[in-house]
Protein backbone atom coordinates (compact mmCIF):
# COMPACT_ATOMS: atom_id res chain seq x y z
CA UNK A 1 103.75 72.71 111.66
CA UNK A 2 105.32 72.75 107.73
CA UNK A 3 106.00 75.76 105.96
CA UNK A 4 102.64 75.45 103.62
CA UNK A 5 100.90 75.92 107.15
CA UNK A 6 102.35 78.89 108.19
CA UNK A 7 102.46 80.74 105.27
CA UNK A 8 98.61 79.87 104.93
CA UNK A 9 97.57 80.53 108.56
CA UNK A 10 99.89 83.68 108.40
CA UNK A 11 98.39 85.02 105.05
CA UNK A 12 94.46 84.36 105.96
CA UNK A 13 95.58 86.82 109.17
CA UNK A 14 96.67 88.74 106.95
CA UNK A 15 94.15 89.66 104.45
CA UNK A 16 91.18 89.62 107.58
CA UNK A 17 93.25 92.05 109.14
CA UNK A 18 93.35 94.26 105.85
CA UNK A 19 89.81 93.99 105.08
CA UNK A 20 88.90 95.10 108.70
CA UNK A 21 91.41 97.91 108.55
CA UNK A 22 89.87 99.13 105.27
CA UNK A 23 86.43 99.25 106.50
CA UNK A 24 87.81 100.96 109.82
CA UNK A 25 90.10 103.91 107.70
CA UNK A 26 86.93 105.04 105.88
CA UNK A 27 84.90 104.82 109.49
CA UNK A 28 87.44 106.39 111.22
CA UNK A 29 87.77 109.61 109.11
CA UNK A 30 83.93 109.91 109.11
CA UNK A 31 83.34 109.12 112.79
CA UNK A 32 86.63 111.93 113.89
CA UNK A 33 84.54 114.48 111.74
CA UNK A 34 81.26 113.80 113.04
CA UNK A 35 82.36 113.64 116.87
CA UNK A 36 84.48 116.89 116.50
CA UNK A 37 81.78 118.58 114.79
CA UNK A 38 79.15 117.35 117.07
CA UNK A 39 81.24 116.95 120.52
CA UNK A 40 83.88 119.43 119.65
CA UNK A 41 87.62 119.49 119.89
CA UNK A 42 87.82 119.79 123.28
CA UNK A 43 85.84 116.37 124.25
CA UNK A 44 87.65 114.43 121.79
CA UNK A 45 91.12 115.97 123.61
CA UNK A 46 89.76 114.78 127.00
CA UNK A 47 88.40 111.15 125.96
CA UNK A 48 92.00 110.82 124.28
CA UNK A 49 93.97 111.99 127.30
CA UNK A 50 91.98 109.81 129.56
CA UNK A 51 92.75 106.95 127.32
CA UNK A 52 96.39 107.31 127.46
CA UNK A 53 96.08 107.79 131.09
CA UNK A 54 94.45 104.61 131.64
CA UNK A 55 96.29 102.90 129.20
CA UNK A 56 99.69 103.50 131.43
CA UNK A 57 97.64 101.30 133.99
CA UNK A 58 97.89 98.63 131.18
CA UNK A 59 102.13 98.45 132.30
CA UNK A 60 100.71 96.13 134.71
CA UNK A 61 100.23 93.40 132.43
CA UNK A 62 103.96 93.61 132.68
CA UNK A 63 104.68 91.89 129.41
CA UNK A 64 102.46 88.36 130.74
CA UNK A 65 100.80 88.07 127.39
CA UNK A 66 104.35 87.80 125.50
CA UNK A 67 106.13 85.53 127.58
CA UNK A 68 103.10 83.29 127.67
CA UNK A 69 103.20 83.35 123.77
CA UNK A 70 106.83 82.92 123.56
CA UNK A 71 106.34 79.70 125.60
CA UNK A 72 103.56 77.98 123.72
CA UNK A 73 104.89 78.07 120.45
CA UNK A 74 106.56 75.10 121.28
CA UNK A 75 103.51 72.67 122.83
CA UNK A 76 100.96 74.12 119.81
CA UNK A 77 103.78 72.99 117.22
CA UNK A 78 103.94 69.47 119.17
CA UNK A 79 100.30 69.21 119.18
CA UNK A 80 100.75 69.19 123.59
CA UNK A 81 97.09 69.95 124.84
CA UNK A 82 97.68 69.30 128.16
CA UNK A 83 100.92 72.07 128.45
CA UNK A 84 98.55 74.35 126.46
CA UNK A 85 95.94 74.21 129.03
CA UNK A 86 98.69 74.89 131.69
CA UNK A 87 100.24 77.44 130.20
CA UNK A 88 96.54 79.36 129.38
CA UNK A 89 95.52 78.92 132.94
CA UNK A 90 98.55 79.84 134.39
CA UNK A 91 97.71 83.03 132.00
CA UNK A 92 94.79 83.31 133.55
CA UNK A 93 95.50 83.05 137.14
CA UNK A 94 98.01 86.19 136.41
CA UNK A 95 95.67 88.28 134.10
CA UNK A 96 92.97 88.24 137.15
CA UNK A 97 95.63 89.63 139.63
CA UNK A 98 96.62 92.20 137.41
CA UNK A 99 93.08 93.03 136.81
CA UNK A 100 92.58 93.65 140.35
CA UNK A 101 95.22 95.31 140.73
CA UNK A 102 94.67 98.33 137.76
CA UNK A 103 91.46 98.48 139.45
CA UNK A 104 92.64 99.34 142.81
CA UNK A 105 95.68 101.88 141.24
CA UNK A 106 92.74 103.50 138.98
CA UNK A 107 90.52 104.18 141.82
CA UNK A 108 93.73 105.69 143.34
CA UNK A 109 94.50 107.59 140.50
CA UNK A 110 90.31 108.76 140.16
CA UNK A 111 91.36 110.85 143.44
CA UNK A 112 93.45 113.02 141.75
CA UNK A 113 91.35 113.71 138.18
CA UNK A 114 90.27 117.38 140.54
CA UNK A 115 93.77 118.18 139.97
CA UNK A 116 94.75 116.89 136.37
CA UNK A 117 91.68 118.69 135.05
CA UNK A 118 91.53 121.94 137.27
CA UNK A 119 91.23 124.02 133.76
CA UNK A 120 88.73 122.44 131.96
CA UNK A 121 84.78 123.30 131.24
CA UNK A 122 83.69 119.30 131.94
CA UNK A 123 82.12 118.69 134.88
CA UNK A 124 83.92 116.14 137.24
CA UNK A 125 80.67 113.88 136.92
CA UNK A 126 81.31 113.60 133.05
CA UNK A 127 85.14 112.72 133.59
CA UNK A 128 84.35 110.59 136.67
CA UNK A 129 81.71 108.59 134.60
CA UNK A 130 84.08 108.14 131.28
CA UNK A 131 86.82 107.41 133.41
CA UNK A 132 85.11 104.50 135.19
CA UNK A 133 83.58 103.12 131.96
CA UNK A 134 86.94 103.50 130.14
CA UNK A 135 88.29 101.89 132.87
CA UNK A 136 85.72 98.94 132.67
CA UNK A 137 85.89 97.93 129.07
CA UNK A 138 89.76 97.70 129.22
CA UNK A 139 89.67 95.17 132.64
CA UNK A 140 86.96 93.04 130.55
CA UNK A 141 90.60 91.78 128.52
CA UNK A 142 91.77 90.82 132.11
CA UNK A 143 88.34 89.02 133.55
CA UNK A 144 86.54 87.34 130.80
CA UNK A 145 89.08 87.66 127.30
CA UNK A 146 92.50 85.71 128.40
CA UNK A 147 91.80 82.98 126.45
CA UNK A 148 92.67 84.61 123.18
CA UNK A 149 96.03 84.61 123.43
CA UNK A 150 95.83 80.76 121.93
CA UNK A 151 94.27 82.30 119.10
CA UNK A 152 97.49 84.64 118.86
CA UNK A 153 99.93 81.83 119.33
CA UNK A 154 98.43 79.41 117.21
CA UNK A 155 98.14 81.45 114.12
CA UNK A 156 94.51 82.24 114.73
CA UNK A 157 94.75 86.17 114.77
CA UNK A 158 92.30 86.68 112.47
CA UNK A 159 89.32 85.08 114.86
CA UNK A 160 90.37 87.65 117.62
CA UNK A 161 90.20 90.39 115.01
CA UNK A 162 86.94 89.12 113.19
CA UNK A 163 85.11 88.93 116.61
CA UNK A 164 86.23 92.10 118.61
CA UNK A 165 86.94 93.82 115.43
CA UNK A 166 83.49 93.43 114.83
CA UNK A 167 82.01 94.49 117.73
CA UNK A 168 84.03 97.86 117.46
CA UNK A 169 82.71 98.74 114.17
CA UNK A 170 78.46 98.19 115.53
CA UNK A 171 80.01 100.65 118.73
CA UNK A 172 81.59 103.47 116.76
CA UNK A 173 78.80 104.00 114.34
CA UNK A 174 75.92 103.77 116.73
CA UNK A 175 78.04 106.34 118.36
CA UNK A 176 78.03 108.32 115.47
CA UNK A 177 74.71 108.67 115.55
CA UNK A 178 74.11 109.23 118.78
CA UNK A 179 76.84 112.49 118.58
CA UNK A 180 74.92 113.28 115.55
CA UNK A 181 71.17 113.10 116.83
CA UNK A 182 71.49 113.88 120.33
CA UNK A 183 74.96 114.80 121.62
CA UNK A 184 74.76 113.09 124.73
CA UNK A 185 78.47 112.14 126.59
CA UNK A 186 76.68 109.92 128.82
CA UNK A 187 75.43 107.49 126.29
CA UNK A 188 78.58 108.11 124.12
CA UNK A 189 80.97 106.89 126.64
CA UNK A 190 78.78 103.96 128.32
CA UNK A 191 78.66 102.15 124.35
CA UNK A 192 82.23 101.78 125.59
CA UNK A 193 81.00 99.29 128.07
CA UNK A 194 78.29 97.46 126.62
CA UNK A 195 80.07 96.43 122.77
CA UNK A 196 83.76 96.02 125.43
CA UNK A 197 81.52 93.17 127.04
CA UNK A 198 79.82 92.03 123.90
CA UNK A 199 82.68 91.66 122.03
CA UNK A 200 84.29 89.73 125.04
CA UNK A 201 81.47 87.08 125.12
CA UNK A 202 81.43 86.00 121.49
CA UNK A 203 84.97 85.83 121.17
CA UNK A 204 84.99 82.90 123.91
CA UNK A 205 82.19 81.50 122.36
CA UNK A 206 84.03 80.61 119.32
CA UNK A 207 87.31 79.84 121.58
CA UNK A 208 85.16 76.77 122.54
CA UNK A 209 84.41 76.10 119.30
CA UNK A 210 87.66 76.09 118.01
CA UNK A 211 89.87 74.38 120.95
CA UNK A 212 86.11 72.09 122.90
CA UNK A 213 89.45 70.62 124.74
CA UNK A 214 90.49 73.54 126.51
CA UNK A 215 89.22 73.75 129.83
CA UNK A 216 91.58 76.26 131.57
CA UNK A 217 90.76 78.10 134.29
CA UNK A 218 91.55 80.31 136.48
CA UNK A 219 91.20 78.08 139.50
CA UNK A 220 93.47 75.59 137.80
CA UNK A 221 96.44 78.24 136.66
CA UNK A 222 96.55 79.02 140.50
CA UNK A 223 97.53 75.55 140.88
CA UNK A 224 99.85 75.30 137.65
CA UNK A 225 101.82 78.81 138.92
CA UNK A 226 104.35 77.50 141.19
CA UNK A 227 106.06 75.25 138.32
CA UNK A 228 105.98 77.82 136.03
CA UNK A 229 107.51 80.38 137.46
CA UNK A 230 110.18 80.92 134.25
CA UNK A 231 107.36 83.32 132.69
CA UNK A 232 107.86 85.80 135.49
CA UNK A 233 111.35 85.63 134.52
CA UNK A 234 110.80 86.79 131.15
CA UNK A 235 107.89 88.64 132.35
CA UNK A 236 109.92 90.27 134.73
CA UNK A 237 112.17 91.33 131.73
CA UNK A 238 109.57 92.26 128.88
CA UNK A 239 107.66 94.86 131.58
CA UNK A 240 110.89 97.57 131.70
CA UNK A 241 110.45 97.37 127.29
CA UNK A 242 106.69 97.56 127.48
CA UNK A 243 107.36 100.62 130.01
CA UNK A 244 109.41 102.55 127.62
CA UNK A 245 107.05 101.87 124.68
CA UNK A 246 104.40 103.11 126.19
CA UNK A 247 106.31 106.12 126.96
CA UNK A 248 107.55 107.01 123.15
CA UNK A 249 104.34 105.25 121.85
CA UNK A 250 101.30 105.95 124.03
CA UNK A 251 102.24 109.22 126.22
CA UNK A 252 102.11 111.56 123.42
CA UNK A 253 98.69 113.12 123.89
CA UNK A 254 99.51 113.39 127.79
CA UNK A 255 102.72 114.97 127.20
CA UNK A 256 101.01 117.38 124.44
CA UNK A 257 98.25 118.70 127.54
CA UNK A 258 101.00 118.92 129.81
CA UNK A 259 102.99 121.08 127.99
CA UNK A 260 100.67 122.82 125.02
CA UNK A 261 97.20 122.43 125.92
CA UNK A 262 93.93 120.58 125.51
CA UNK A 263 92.97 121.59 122.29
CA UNK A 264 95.85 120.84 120.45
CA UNK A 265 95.79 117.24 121.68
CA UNK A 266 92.47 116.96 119.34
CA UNK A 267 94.82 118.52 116.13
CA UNK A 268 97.70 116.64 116.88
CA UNK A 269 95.18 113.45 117.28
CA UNK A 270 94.29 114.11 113.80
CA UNK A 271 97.72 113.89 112.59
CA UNK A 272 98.26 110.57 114.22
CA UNK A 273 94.87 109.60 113.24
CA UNK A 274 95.73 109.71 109.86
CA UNK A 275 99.50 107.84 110.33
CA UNK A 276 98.27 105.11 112.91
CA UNK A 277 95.42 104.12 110.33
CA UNK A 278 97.86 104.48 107.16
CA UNK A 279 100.71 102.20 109.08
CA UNK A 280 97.83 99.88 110.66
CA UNK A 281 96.87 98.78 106.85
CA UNK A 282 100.46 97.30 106.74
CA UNK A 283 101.39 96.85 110.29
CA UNK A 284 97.94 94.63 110.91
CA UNK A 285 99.34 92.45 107.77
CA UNK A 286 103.03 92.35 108.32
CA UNK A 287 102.30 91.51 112.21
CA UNK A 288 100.16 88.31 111.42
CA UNK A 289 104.13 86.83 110.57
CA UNK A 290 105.24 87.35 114.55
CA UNK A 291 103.86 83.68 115.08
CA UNK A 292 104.91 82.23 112.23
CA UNK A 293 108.30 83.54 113.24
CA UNK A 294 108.34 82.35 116.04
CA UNK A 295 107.32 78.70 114.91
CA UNK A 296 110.24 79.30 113.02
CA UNK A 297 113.05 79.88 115.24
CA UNK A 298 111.28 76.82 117.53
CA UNK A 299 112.39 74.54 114.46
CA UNK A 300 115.98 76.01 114.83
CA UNK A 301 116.78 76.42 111.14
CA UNK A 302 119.43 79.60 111.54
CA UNK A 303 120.15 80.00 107.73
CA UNK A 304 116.50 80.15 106.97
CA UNK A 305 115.32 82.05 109.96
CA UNK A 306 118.27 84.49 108.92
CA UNK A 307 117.20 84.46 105.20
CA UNK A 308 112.99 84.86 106.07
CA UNK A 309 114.71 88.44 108.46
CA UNK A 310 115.79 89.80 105.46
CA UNK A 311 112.74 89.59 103.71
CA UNK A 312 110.80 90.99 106.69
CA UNK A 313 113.59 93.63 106.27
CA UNK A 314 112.82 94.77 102.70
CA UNK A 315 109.12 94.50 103.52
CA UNK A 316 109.33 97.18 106.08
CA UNK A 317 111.54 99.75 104.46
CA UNK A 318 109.09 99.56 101.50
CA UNK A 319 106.20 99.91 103.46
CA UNK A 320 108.20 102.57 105.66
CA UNK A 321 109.42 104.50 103.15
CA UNK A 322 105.58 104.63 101.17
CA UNK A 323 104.13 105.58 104.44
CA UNK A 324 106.65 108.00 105.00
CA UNK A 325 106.48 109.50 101.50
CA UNK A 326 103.05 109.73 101.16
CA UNK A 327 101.86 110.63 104.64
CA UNK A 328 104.55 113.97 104.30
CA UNK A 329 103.17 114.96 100.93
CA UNK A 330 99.86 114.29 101.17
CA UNK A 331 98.50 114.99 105.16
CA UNK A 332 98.54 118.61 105.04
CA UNK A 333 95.57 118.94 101.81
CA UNK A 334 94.17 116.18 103.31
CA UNK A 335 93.38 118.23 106.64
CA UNK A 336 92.65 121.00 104.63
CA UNK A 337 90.05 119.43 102.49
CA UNK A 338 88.60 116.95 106.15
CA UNK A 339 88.68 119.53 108.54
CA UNK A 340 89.89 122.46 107.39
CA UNK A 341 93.16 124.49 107.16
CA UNK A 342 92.98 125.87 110.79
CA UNK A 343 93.88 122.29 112.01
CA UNK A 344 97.01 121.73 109.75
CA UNK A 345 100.09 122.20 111.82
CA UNK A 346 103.62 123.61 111.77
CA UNK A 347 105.65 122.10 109.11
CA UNK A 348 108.94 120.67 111.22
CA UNK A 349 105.92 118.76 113.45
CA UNK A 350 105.22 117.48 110.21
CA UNK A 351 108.99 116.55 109.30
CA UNK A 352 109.89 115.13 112.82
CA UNK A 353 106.80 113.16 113.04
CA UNK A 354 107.91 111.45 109.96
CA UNK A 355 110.88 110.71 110.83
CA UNK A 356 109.54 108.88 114.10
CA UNK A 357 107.05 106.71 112.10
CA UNK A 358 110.27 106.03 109.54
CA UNK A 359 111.92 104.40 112.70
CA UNK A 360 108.90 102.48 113.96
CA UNK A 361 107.56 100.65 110.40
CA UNK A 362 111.35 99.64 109.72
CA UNK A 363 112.12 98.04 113.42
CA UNK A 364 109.65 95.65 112.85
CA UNK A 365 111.43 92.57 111.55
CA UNK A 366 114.26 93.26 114.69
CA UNK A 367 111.40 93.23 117.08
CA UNK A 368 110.11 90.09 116.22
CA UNK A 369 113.10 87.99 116.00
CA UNK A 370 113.97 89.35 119.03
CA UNK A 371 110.83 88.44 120.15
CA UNK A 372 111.24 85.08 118.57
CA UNK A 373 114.25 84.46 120.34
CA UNK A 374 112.83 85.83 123.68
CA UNK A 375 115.75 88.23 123.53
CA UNK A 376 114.27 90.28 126.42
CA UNK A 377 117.42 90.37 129.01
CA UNK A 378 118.83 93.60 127.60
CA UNK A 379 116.72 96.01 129.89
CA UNK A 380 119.51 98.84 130.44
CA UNK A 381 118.52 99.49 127.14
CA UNK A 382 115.21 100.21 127.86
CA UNK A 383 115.65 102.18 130.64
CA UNK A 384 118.76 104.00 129.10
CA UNK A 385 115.68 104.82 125.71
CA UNK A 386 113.16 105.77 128.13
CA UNK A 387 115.64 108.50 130.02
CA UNK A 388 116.87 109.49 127.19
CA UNK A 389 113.39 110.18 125.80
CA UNK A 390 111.98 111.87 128.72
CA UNK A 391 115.25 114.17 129.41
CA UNK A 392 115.33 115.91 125.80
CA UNK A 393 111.39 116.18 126.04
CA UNK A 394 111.74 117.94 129.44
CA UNK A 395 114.41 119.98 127.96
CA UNK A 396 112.93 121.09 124.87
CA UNK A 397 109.56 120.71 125.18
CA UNK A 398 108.49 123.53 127.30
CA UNK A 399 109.87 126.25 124.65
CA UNK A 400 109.17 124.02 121.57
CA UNK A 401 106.10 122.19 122.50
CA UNK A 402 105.17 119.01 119.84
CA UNK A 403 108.65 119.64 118.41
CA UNK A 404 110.86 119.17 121.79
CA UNK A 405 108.17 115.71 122.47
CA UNK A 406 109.64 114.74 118.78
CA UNK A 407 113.11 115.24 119.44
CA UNK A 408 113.49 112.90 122.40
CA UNK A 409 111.53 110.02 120.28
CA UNK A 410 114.14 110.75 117.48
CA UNK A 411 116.97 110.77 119.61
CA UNK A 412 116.48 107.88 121.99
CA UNK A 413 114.87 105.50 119.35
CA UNK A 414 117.82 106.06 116.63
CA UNK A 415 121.12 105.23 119.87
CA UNK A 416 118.66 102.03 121.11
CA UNK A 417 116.51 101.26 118.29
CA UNK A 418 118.32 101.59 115.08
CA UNK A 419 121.91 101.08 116.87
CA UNK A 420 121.43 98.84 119.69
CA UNK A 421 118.93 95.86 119.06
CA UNK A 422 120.30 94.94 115.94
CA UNK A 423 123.63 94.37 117.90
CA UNK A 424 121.73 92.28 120.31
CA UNK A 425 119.56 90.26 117.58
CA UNK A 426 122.68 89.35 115.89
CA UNK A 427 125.64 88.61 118.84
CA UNK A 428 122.43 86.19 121.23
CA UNK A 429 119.94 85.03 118.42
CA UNK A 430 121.64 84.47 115.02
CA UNK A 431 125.32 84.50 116.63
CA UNK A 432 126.73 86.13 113.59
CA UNK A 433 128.82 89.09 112.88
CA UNK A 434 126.73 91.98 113.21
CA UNK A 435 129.43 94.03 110.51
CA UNK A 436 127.26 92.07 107.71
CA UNK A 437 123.94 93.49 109.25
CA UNK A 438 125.39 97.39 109.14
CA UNK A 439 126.66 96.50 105.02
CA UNK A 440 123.50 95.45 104.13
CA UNK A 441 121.28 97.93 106.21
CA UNK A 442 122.77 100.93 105.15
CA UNK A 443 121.82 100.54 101.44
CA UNK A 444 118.29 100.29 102.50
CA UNK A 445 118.96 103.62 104.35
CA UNK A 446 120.30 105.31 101.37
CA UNK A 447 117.25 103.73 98.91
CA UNK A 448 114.56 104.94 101.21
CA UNK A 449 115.77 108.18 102.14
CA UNK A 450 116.60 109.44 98.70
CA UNK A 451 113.74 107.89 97.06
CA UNK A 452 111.47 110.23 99.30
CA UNK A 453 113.47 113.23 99.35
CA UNK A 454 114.01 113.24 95.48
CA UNK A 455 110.23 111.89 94.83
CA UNK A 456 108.87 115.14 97.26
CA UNK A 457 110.81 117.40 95.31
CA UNK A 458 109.52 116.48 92.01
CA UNK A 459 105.73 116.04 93.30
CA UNK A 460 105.67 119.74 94.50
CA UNK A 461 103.68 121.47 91.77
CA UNK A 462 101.29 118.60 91.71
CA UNK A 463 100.11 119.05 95.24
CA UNK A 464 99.23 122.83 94.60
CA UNK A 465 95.94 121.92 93.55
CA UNK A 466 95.25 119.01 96.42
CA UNK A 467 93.82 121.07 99.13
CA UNK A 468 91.40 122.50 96.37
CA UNK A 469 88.80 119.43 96.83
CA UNK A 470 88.28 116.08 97.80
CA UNK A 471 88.57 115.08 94.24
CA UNK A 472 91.58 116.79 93.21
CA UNK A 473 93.01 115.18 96.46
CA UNK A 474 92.30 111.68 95.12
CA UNK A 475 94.02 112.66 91.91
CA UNK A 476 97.06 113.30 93.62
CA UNK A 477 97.17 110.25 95.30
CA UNK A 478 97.21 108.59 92.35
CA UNK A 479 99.54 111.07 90.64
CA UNK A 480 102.47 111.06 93.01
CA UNK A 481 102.20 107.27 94.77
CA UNK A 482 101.73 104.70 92.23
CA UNK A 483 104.68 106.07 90.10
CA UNK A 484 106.67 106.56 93.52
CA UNK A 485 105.88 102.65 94.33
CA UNK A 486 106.39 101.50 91.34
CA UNK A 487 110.37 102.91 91.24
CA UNK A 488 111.14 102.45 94.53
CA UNK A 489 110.28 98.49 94.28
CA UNK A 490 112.56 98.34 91.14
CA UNK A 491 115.24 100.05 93.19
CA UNK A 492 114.68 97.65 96.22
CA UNK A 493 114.42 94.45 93.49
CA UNK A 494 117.75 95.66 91.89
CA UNK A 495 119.48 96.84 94.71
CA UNK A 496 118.79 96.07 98.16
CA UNK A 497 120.30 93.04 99.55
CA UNK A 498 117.78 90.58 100.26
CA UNK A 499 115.24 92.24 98.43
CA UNK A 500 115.42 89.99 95.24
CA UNK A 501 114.06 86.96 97.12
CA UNK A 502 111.48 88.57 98.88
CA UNK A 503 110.02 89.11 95.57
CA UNK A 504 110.46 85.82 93.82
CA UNK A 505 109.00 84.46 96.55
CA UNK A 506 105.64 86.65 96.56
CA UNK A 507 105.83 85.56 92.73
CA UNK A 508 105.57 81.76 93.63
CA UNK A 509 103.04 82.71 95.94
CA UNK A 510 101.02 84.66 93.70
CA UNK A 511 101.40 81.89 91.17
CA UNK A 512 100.61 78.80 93.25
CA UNK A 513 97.15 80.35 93.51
């Protein structure tokens, strides 16, 4: 595959994934109103926290999905159809055991929902019946969907997020109206089901359309398994990280019931509602580069690989330190005006919170070089993040609540995240002195944090009026963020290693079309 190729494949991802995550922001804000409004708070906490809950089943994929990927860059680069089909089939053989087997540990699990939800005012039918359909539109990725991880490798994102994409939008406003007209759970939940299997059908529709070659099958990746068994080895490795992300990344609304209560699981959800769909606008763009990366590294061109790593670099600490900057100045009228000022929470939440999504938009280029390199052998360090996590959250979250969950995010991603994996990127993929890494990165450090520190302090008495109305909100977004982007890219041109070609090359980009 040339460069022009990847670029192109990686930039149509790109802008499908923005103009799905546009029309999804504006749904999303309308559809959390209308379904706390018409379900109430404590619903939305329980559909959440049985979410999460099922979504720890989801471990059991153990990573297949990546190591797959990792080893068909390769044959879709050489054009291979024949290892393609093996490797999808083999995919599939392994998806349908793990399927059955978060079916059997859910039904397992179903026996003790009596005792998770002693306290609550739900009936066990309702949580039985939500659990189950949850449950069924998730194992729908496991029976019927496999095939679209070809679409993944092969630069093809944006089909998988046209399709199912699409059939989440029809779900979530037909559920707003049935919250608004009737207020029924039953039906609520069960649209789960029915646009989950939709969604699944037309999406290998097209996969024939696209690939009328591939024929792989379940049947057929039983047969392929036993000479590919290197994918459980990196399999094998990728399931301890996908363990610990799932505990920093998914457990937070379980960890919030366990130790504050239902309830504030819906006002915390709002406050990651808002982040999640502010960082999706970027991370939905900035992800559609993983294959293209990866295609990369497969050509083994080190001094360009290393070159495109700082780019990805000054990408995400601009788009870390906007999220960051705007999300802290401009969340708390933003509740007020949305919901209302009873749901706006304590301000170190607030500050801690931001600190965690600082930390998660900046790793991104590490990950996926790492990823690129299948650098997944390192997994002390995910169980050394994980126990470090859960320890200070057990420590200080029964006396500080959201703030003591916080603190063990902060402290375990900053000694494995920021620390650690650029050590291991550098000394097993690039095989270069990491002391050049630490130079460069801590400039980007200093930009980004005093850019939003200094920036917030000047944007104070402009945000006094934001929480007044919706319009005077949009003002202020205006006010305080374009002048705030606009410096901190001429800081980042002028000063941040790396930086400077990142820019000339969106220029030639911009200019080609």
């Amino acid at each position: 595959m040339n460069k022009e190729s990847r670029i192109r494949k990686s930039l149509l991802n790109a802008r499908v994934n923005l103009v799905f995550y546009f029309i999804f922001v504006i749904l999303s804000f309308f559809s959390r109103k209308t379904f706390l409004e018409c379900l109430g708070a404590d619903f939305m906490g329980l559909s959440g926290t049985l979410i999460n809950i099922l979504g720890f089943l989801s471990l059991a994929e153990m990573g297949v999905g990546t190591a797959v990927a990792y080893n068909l860059y390769k044959p879709l680069q050489e054009g291979n159809k024949e290892r393609i089909e093996e490797l999808v089939s083999v995919f599939g053989y392994l998806y349908n055991r793990i399927g059955f087997f978060i079916l059997i540990a859910a039904g397992v699990i179903s026996c003790f929902i009596p005792l998770i939800f002693k306290h609550t005012d739900f009936s066990y039918s309702l949580i039985y019946f939500a659990f189950f359909s949850i449950l069924i539109a998730q194992l729908f990725s496991y029976f019927i969907n496999y095939r679209q991880i070809i679409l993944s490798a092969d630069q093809k994102g944006y089909l998988v997020t046209g399709y199912l994409q699409g059939a989440q939008f029809l779900k979530i406003v037909i559920q707003m109206a049935v919250a608004y007209y009737w207020g029924n759970y039953y039906v609520w939940i069960g649209l789960e089901v029915v646009f989950g299997f939709v969604g699944c059908i037309v999406l290998n529709w097209k996969i024939d359309q696209v690939y009328p070659w591939l024929k792989a099958s379940v049947k057929k990746g039983k047969k392929y398994f036993p000479r590919n068994k290197e994918i459980i080895t990196y399999t094998k490795q990728v399931f301890v990280h996908k363990i610990k992300d799932f505990l920093l990344s998914q457990s937070d609304q379980i960890l919030v019931f366990a130790f504050v209560s239902l309830k504030m699981v819906a006002y915390y959800g709002n406050y990651t509602l808002v982040v999640s769909r502010l960082s999706a606008a970027f991370d939905s763009a900035l992800n559609s580069f993983g294959a293209g990366v990866g295609n990369l590294v497969a050509e083994g061109n080190k001094e360009k690989s290393i070159e495109v790593f700082w780019e990805i670099i000054a990408v995400r600490f601009l788009v870390g330190g906007f999220v960051v900057f705007a999300v802290f100045n401009l969340i708390e009228p933003f509740i007020s005006v949305w919901l209302g000022s009873k749901y706006i929470l304590d301000r170190e939440i607030l500050v801690m919170l931001m600190a965690t999504i600082f930390i998660t938009q900046t790793r991104g280029a590490v990950d996926m070089f790492n990823g690129a390199y299948g650098l997944y052998s390192d997994t002390w360090a995910a169980w050394a993040e994980a126990i470090l996590f859960l320890s200070v959250t057990l420590l200080f979250a029964p006396k500080y609540g959201i703030v003591g969950i916080l603190a063990g995010k902060i402290v375990s991603q900053v000694l494995i995240i920021v620390i650690w994996k650029p050590i291991f990127l550098f000394s097993r993929g690039f095989k270069e002195p990491i002391s050049e890494y630490w130079k460069r990165i801590a400039v980007y450090y200093l930009l980004s944090i005093g850019s939003i520190v200094v920036a917030s302090l000047i944007c104070q008495p402009i945000l006094r009026i934001a929480s007044k109305s919706f319009l005077n909100w949009c003002l202020s977004v205006l006010e305080i963020t374009l002048p705030f982007a606009i410096v901190y890219m001429l800081l980042f041109y002028f000063f941040a290693p790396g930086a400077k070609s990142l820019f000339i090359r969106m220029g030639n980009i911009i200019r080609k079309k």
